[in-house]
N, C-alpha and C. Protein backbone atom coordinates (compact mmCIF):
# COMPACT_ATOMS: atom_id res chain seq x y z
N UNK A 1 28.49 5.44 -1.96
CA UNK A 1 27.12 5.05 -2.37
C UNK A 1 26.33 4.55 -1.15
N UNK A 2 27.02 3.77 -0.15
CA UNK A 2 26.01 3.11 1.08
C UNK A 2 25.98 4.05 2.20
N UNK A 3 27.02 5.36 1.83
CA UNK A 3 27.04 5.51 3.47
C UNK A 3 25.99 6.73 2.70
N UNK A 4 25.57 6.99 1.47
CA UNK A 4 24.93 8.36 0.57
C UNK A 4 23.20 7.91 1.10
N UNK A 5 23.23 6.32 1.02
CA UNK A 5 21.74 5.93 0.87
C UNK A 5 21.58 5.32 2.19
N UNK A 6 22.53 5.33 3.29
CA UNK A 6 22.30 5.11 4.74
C UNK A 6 21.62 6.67 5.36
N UNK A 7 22.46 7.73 4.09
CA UNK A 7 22.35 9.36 5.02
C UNK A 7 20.80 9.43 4.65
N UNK A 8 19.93 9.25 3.14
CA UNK A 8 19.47 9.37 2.53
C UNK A 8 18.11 8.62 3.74
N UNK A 9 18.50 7.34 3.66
CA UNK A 9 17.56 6.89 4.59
C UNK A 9 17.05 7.51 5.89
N UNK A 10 18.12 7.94 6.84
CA UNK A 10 18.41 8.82 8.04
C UNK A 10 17.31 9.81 8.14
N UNK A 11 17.72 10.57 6.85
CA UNK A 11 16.90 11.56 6.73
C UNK A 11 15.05 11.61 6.41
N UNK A 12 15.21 10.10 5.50
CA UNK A 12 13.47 9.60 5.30
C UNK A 12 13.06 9.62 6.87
N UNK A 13 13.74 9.02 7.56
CA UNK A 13 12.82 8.55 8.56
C UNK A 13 12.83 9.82 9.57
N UNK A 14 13.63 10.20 9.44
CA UNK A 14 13.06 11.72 10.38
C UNK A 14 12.30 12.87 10.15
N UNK A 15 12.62 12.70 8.70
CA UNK A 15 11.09 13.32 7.72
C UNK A 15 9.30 12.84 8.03
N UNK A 16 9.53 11.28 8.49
CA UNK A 16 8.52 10.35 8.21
C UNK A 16 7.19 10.69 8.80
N UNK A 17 5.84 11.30 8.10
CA UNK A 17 4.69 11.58 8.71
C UNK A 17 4.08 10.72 9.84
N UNK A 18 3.92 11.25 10.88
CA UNK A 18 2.99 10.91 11.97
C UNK A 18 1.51 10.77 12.25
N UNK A 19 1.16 9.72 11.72
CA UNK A 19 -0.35 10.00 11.06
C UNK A 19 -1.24 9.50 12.56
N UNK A 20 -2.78 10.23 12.43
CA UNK A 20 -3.54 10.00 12.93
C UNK A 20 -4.68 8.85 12.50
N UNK A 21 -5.65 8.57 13.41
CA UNK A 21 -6.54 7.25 12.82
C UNK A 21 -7.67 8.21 13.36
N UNK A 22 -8.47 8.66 11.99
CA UNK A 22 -10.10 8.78 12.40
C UNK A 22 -10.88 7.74 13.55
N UNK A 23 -11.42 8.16 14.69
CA UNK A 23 -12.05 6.96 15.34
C UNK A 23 -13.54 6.23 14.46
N UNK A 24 -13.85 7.35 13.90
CA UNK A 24 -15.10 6.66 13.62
C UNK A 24 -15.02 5.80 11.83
N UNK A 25 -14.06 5.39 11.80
CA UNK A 25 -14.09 4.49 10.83
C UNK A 25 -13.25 3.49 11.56
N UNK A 26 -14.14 1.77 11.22
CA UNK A 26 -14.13 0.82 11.39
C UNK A 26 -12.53 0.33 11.37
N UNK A 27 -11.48 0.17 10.61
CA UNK A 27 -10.32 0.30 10.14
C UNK A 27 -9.91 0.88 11.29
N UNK A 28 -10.01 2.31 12.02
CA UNK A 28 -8.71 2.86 12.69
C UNK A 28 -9.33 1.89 14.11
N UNK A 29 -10.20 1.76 14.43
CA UNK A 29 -10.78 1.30 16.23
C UNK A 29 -9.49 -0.22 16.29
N UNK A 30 -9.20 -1.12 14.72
CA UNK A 30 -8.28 -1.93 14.73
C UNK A 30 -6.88 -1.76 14.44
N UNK A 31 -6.23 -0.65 14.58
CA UNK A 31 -5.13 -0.06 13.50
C UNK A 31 -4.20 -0.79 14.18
N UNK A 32 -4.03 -1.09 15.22
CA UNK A 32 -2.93 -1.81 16.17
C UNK A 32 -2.81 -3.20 15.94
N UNK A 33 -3.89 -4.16 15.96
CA UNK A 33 -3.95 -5.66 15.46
C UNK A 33 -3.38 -5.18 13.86
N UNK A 34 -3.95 -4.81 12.84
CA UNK A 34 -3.70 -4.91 11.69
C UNK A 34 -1.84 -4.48 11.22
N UNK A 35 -1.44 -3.69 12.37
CA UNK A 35 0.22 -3.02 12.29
C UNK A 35 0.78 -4.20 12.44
N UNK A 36 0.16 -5.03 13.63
CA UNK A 36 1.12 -6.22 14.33
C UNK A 36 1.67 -7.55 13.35
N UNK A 37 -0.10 -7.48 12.53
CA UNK A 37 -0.26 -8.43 11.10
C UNK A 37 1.13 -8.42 10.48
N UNK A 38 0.63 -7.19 10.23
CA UNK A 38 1.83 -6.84 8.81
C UNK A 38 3.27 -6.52 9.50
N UNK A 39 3.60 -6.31 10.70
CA UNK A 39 4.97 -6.14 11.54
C UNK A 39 5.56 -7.76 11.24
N UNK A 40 4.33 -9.11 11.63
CA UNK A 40 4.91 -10.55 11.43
C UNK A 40 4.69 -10.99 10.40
N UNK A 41 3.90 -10.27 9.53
CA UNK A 41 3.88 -11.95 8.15
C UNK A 41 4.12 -10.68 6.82
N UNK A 42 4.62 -11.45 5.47
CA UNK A 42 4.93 -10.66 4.25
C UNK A 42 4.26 -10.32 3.66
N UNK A 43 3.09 -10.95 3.78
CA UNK A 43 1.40 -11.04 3.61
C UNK A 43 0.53 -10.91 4.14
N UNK A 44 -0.04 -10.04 4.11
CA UNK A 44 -1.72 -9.72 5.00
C UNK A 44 -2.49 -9.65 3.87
N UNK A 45 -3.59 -10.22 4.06
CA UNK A 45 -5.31 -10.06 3.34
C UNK A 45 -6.04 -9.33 4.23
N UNK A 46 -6.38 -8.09 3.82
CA UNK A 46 -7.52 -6.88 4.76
C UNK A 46 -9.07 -7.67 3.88
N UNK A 47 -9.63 -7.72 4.91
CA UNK A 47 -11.63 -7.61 4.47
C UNK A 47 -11.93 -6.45 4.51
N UNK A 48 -12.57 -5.97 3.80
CA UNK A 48 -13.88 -4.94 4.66
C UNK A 48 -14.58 -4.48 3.28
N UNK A 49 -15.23 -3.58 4.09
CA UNK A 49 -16.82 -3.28 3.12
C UNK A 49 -16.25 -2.25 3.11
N UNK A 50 -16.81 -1.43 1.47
CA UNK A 50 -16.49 -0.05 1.72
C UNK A 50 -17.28 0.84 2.54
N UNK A 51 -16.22 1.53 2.82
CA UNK A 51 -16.88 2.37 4.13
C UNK A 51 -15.84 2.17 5.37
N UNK A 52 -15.27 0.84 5.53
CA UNK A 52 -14.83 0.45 6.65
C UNK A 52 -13.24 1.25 6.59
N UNK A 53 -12.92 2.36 5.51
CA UNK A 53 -11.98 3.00 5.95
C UNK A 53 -10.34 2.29 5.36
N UNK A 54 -10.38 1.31 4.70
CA UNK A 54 -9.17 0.53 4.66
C UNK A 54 -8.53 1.04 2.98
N UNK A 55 -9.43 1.98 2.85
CA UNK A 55 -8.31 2.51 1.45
C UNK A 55 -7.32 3.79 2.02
N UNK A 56 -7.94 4.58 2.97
CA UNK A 56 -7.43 5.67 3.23
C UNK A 56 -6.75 4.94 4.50
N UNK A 57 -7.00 4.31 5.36
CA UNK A 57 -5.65 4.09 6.49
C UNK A 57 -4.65 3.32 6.35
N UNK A 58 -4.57 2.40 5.79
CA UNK A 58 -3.72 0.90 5.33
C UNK A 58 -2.51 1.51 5.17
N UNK A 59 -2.39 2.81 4.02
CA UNK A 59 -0.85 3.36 3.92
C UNK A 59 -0.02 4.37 5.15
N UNK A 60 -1.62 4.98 6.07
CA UNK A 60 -1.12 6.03 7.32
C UNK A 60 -0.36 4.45 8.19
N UNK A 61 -1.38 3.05 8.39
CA UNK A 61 -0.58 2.28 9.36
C UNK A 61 0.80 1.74 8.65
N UNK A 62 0.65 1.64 7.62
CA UNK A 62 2.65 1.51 7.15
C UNK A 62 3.50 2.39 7.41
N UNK A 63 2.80 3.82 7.13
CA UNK A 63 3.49 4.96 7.91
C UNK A 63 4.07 5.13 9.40
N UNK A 64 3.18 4.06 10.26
CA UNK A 64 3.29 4.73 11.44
C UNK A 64 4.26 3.53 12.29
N UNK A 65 4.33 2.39 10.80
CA UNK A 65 5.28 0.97 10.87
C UNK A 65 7.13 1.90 11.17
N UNK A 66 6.83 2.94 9.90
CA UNK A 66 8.30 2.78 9.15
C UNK A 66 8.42 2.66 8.17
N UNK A 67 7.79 2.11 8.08
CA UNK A 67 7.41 1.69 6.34
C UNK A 67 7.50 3.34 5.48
N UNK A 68 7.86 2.92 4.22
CA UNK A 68 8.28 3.85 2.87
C UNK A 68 9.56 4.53 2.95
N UNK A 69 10.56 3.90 4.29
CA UNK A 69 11.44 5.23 4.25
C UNK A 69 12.33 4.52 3.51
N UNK A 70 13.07 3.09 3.33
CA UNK A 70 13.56 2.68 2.52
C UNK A 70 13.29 2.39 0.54
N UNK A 71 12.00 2.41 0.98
CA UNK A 71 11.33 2.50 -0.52
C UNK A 71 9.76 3.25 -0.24
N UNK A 72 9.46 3.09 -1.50
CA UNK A 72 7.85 3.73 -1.56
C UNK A 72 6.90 2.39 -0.78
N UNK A 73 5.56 3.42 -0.36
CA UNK A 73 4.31 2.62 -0.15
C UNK A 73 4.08 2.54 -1.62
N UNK A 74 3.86 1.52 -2.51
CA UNK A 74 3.03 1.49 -3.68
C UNK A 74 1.76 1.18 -3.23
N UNK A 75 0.49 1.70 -3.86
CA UNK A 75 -0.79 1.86 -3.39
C UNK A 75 -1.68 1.69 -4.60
N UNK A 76 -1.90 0.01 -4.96
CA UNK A 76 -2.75 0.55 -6.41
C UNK A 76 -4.63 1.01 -6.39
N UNK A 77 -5.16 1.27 -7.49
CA UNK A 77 -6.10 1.05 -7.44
C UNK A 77 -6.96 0.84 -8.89
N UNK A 78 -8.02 0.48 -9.07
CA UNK A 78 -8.13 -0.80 -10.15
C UNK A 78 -8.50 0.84 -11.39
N UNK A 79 -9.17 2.10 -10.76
CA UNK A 79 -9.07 3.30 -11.47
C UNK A 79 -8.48 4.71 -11.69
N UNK A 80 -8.32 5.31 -12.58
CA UNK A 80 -7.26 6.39 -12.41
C UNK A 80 -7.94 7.41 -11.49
N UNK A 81 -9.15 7.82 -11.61
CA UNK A 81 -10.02 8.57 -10.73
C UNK A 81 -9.99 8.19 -9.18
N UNK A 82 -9.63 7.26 -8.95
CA UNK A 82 -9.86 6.82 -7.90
C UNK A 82 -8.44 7.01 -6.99
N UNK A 83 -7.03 6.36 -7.68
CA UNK A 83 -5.63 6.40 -7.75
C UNK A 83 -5.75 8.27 -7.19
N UNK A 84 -6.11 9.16 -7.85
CA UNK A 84 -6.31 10.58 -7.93
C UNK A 84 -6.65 11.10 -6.58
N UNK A 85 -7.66 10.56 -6.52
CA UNK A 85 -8.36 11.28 -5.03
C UNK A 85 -8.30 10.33 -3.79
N UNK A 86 -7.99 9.30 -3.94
CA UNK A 86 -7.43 8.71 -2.59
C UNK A 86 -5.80 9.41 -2.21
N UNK A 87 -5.06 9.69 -3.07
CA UNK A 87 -3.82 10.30 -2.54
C UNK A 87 -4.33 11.50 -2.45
N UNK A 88 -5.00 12.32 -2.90
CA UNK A 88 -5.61 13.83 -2.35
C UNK A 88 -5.62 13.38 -0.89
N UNK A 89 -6.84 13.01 -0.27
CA UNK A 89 -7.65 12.21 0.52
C UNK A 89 -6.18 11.80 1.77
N UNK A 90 -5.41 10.99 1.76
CA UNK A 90 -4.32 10.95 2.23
C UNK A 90 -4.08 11.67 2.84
N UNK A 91 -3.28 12.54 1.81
CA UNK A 91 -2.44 13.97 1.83
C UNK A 91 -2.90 14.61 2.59
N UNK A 92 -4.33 15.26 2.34
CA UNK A 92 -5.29 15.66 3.34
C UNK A 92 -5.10 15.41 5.01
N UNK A 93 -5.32 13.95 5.43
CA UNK A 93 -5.06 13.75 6.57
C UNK A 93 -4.23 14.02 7.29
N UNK A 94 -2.98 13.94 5.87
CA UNK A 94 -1.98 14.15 6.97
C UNK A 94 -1.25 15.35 7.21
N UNK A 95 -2.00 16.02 6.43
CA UNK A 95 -1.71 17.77 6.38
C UNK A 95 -0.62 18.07 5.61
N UNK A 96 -0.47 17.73 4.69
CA UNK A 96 0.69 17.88 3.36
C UNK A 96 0.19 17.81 2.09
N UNK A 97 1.13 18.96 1.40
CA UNK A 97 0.26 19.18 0.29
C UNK A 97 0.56 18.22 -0.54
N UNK A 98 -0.32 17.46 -1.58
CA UNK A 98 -0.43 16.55 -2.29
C UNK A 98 0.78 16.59 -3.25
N UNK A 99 1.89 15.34 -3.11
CA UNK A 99 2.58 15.46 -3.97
C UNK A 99 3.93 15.00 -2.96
N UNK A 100 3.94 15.75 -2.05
CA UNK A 100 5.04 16.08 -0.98
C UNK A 100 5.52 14.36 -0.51
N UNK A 101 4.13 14.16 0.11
CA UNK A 101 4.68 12.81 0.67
C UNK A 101 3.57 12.06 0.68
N UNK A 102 2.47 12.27 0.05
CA UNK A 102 1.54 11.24 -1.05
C UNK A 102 1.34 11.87 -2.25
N UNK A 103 1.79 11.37 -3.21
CA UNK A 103 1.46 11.74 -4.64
C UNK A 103 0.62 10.46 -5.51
N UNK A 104 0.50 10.87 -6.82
CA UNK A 104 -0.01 9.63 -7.50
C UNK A 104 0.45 9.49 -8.67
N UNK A 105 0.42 8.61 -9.48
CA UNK A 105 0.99 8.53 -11.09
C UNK A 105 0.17 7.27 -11.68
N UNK A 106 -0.05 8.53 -13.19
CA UNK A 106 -1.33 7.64 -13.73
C UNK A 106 -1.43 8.18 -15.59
N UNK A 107 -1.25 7.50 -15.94
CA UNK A 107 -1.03 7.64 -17.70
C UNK A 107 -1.25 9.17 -17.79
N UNK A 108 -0.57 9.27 -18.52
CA UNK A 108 -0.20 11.18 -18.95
C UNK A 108 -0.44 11.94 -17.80
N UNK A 109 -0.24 11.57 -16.54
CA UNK A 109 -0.01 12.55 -15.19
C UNK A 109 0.24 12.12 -14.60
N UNK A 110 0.97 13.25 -13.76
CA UNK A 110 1.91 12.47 -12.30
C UNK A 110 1.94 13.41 -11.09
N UNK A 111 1.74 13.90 -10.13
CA UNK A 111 2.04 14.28 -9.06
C UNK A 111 2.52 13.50 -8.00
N UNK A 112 4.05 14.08 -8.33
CA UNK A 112 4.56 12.94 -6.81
C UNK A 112 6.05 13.38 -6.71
N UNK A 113 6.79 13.97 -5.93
CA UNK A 113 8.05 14.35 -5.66
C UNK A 113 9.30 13.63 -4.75
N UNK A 114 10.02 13.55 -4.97
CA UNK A 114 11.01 12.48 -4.68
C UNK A 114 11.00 12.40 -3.09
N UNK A 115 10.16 13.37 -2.38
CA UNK A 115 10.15 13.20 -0.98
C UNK A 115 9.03 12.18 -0.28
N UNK A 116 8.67 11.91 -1.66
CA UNK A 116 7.09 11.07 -1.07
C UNK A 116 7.52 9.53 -0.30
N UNK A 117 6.34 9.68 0.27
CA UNK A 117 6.57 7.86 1.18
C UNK A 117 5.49 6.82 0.39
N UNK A 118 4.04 7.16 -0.16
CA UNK A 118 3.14 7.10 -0.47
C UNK A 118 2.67 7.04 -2.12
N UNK A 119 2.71 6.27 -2.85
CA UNK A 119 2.58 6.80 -4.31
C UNK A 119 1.44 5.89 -4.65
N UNK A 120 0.43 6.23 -4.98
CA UNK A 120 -1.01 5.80 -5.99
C UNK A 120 -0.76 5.75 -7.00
N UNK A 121 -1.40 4.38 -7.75
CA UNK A 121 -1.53 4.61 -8.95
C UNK A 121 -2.25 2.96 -9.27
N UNK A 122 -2.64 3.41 -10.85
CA UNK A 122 -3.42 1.69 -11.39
C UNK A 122 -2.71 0.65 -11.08
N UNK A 123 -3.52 -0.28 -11.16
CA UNK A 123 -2.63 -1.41 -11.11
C UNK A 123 -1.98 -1.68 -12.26
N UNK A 124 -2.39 -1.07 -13.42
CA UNK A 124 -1.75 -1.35 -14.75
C UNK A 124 -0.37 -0.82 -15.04
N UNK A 125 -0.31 0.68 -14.04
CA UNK A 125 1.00 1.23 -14.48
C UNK A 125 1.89 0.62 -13.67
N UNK A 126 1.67 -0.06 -12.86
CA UNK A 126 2.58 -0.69 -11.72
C UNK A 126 2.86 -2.60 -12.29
N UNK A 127 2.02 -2.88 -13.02
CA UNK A 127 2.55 -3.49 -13.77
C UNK A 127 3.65 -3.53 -14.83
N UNK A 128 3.11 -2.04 -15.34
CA UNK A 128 4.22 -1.63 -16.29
C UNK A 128 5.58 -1.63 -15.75
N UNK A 129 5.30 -1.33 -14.88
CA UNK A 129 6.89 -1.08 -14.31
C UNK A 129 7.78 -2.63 -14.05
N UNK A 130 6.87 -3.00 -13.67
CA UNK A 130 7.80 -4.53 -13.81
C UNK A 130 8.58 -4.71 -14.65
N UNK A 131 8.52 -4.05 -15.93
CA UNK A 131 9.23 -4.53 -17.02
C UNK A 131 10.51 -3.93 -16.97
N UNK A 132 10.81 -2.41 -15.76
CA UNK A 132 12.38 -1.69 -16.11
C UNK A 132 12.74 -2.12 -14.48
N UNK A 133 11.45 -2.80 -13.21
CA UNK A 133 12.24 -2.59 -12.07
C UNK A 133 11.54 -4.15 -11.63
N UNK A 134 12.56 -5.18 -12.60
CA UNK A 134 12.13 -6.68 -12.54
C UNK A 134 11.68 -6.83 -11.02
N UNK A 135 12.24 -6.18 -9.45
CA UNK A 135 12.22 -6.70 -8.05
C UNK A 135 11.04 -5.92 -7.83
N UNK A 136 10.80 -4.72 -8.21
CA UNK A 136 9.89 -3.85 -7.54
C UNK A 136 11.31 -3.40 -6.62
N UNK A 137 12.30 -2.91 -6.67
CA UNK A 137 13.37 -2.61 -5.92
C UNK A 137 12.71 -0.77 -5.25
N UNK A 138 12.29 -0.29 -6.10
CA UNK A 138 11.53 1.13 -5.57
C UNK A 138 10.80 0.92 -4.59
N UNK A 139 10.67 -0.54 -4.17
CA UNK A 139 9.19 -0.27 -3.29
C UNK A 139 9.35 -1.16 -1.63
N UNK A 140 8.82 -0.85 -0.58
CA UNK A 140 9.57 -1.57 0.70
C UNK A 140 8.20 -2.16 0.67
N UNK A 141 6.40 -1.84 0.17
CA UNK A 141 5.74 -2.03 1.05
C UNK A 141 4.64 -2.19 -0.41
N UNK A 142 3.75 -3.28 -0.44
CA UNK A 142 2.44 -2.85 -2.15
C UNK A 142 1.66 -3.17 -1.22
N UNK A 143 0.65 -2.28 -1.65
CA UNK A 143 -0.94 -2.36 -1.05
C UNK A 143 -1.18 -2.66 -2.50
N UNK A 144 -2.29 -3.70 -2.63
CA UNK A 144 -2.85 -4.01 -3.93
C UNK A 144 -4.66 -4.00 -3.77
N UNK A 145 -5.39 -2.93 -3.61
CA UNK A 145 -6.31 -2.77 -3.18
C UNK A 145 -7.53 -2.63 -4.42
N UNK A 146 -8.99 -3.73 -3.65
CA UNK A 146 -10.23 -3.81 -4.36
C UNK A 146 -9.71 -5.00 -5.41
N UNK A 147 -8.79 -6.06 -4.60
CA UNK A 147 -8.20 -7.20 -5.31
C UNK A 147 -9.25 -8.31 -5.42
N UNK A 148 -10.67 -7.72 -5.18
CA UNK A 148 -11.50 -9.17 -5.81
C UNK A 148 -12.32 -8.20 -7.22
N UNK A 149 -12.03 -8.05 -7.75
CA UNK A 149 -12.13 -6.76 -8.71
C UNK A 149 -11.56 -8.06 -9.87
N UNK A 150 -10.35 -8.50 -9.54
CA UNK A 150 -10.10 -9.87 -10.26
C UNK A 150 -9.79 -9.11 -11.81
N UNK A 151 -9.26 -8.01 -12.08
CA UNK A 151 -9.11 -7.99 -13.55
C UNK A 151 -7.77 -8.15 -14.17
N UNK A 152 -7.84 -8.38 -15.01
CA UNK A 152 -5.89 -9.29 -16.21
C UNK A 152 -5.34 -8.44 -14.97
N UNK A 153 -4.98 -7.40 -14.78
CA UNK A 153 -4.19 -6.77 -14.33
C UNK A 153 -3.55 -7.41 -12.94
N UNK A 154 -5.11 -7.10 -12.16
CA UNK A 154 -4.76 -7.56 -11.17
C UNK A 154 -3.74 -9.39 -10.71
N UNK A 155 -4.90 -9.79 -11.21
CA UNK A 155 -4.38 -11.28 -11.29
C UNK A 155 -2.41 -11.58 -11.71
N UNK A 156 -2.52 -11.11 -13.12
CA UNK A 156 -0.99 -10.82 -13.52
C UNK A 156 -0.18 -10.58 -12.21
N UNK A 157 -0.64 -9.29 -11.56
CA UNK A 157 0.16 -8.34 -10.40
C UNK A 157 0.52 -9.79 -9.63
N UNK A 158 -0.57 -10.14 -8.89
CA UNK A 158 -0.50 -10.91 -7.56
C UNK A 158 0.69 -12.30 -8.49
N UNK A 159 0.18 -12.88 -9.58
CA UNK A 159 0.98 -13.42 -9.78
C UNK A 159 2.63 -13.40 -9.76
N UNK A 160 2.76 -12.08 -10.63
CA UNK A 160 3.83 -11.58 -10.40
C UNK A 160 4.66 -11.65 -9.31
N UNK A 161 4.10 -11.19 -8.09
CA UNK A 161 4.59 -10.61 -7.05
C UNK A 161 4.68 -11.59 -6.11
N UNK A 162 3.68 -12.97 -6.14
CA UNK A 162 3.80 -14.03 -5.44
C UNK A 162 5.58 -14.39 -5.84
N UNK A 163 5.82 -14.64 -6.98
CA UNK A 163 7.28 -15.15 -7.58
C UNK A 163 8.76 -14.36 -7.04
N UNK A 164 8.44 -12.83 -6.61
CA UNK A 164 9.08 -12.43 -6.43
C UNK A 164 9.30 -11.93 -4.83
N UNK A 165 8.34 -12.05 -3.92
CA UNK A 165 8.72 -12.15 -2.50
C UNK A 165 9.97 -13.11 -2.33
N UNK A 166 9.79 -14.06 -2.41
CA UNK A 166 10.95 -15.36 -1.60
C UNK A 166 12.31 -14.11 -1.86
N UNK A 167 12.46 -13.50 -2.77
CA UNK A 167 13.83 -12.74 -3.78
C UNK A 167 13.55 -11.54 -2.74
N UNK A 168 12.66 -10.70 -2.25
CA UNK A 168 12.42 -9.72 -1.52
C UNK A 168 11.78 -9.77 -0.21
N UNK A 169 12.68 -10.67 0.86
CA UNK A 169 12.08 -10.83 2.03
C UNK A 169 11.66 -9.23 2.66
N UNK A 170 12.28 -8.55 2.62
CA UNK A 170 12.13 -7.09 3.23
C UNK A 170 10.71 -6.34 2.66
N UNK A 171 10.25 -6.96 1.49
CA UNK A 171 9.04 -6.26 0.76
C UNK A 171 7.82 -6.87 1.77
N UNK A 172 6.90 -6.12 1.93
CA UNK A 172 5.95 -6.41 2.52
C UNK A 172 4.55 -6.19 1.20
N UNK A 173 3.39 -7.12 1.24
CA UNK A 173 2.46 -7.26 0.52
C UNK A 173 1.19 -7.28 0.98
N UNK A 174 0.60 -6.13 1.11
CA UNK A 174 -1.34 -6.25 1.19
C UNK A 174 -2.14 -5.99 0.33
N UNK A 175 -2.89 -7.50 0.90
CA UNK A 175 -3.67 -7.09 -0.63
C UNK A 175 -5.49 -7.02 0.77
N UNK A 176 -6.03 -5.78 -0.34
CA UNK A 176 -7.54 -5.64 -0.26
C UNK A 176 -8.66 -6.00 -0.85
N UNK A 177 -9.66 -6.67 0.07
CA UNK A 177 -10.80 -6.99 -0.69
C UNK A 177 -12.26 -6.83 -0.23
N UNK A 178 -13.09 -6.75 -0.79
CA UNK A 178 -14.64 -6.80 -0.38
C UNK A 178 -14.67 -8.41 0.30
N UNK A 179 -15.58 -8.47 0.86
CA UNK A 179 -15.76 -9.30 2.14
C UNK A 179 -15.84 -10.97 1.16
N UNK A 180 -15.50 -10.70 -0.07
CA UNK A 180 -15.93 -12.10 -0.80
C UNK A 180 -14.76 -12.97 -1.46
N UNK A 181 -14.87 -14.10 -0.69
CA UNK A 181 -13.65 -14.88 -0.71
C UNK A 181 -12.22 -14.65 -0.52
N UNK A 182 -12.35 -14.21 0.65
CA UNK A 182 -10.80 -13.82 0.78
C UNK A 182 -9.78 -14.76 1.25
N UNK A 183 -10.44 -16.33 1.83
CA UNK A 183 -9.75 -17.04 1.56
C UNK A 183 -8.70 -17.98 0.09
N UNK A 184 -9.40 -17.37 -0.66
CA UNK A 184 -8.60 -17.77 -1.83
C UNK A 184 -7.37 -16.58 -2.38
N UNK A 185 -7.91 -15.66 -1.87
CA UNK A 185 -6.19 -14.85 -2.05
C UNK A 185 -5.40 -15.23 -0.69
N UNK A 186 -5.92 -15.49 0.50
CA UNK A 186 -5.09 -16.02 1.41
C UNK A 186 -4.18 -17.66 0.95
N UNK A 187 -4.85 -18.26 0.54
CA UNK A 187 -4.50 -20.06 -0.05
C UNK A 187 -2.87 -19.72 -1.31
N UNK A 188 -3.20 -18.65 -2.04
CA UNK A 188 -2.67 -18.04 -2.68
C UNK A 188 -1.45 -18.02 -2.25
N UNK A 189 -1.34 -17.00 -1.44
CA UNK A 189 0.02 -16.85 -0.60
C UNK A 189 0.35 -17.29 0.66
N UNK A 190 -0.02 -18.88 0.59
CA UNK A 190 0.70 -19.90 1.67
C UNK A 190 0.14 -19.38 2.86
N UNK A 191 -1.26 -19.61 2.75
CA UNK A 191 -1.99 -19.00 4.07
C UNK A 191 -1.43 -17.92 4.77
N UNK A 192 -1.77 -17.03 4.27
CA UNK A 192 -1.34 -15.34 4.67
C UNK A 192 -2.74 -15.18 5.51
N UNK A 193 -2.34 -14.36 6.38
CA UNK A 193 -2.96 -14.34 7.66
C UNK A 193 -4.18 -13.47 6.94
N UNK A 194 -5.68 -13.50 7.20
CA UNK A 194 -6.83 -12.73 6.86
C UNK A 194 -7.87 -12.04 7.98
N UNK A 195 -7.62 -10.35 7.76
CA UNK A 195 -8.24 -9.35 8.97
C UNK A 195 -9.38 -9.45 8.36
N UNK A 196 -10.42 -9.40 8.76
CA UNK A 196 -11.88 -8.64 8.27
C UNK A 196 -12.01 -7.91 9.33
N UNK A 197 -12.28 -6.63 8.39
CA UNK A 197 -13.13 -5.20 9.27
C UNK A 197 -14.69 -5.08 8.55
N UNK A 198 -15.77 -5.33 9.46
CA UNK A 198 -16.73 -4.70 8.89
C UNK A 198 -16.63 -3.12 8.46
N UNK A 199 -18.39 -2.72 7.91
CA UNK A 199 -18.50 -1.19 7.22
C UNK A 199 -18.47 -0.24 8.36
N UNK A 200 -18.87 0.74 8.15
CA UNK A 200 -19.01 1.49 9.05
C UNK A 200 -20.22 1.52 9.86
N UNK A 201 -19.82 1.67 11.18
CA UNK A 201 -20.91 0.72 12.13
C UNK A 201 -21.98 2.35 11.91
């Protein structure tokens, strides 16, 4: 079984996409400070305005960490439409067809194949899941994105997931927000370090 999911791993990471950073969004000109963030603390808080690029790069810089080869990037977002075409959008970048190694899953549909690093979806269904995978054990890395959006869901999530880091030092946690109060999701999680990226210049 360890030496199956040591081979298993081996193989993620030599699989593992090599992603690029658009220059002209705000997000990639910082992609190096924001890697280093999340390389030292379990917690990062991203700012930015939309536009500034931090829905579509946040999962290429976990990618380019290491990150997903032991578990998935989980990637929520507060709509299914949205969950949908940001993993298109992804996929896109990184020149793989959708599904491969960004997919998404979202009430009565799913595109996403066991090779993926990358998986989208609501924050609701990723709640759901709490209930069969108590650790989040599927997952090395949650982006919890458009987290001043503030809805049951969300709130629940962060709650959730605050309780269960100390239990999952290896899990890493970002959460995203519009430029408004992001010190209180930082206070949240024991002063977790907070990037702001402006919009697009």
């Amino acid at each position: 079984e360890a030496r199956n999911s040591a081979a298993r791993r081996a193989e993620r990471a030599e699989r593992l996409p090599r992603p690029t950073f658009p220059s002209e969004l705000p997000v990639s000109t910082r992609h190096e400070e924001i890697a280093a963030a999340i390389s030292s603390h379990q917690t990062v808080v991203l700012c930015g305005e939309t536009g500034s690029g931090k829905t579509t790069q946040l999962p290429k810089i976990c990618l380019s960490l290491g990150r997903g080869v032991s578990g998935l990037i989980g990637h929520t977002q507060p709509r299914r439409i949205a969950a949908r075409s940001v993993a298109a959008r992804i996929a896109h970048e990184l020149r793989s067809p959708l599904g491969r190694d960004v997919g998404f899953a979202i009430r009565f549909q799913d595109a996403i194949q066991p090779s993926a690093y990358v998986k989208l979806m609501t924050d609701g269904l990723l709640l759901a899941e709490t209930q069969s995978d108590r650790l989040l054990e599927k997952y090395d890395t949650l982006i919890i994105d458009e987290a001043h959006e503030r809805s049951l869901n969300i709130d629940f999530l962060l709650g959730y997931i605050k309780r269960i880091l100390p239990r999952r030092p290896d899990l890493k946690l970002i959460i995203t927000s519009a430029t408004i109060d992001p010190a209180r999701f930082s206070a949240h999680f024991n002063n977790a370090p907070v990037i702001e990226v402006s919009g697009r210049t």
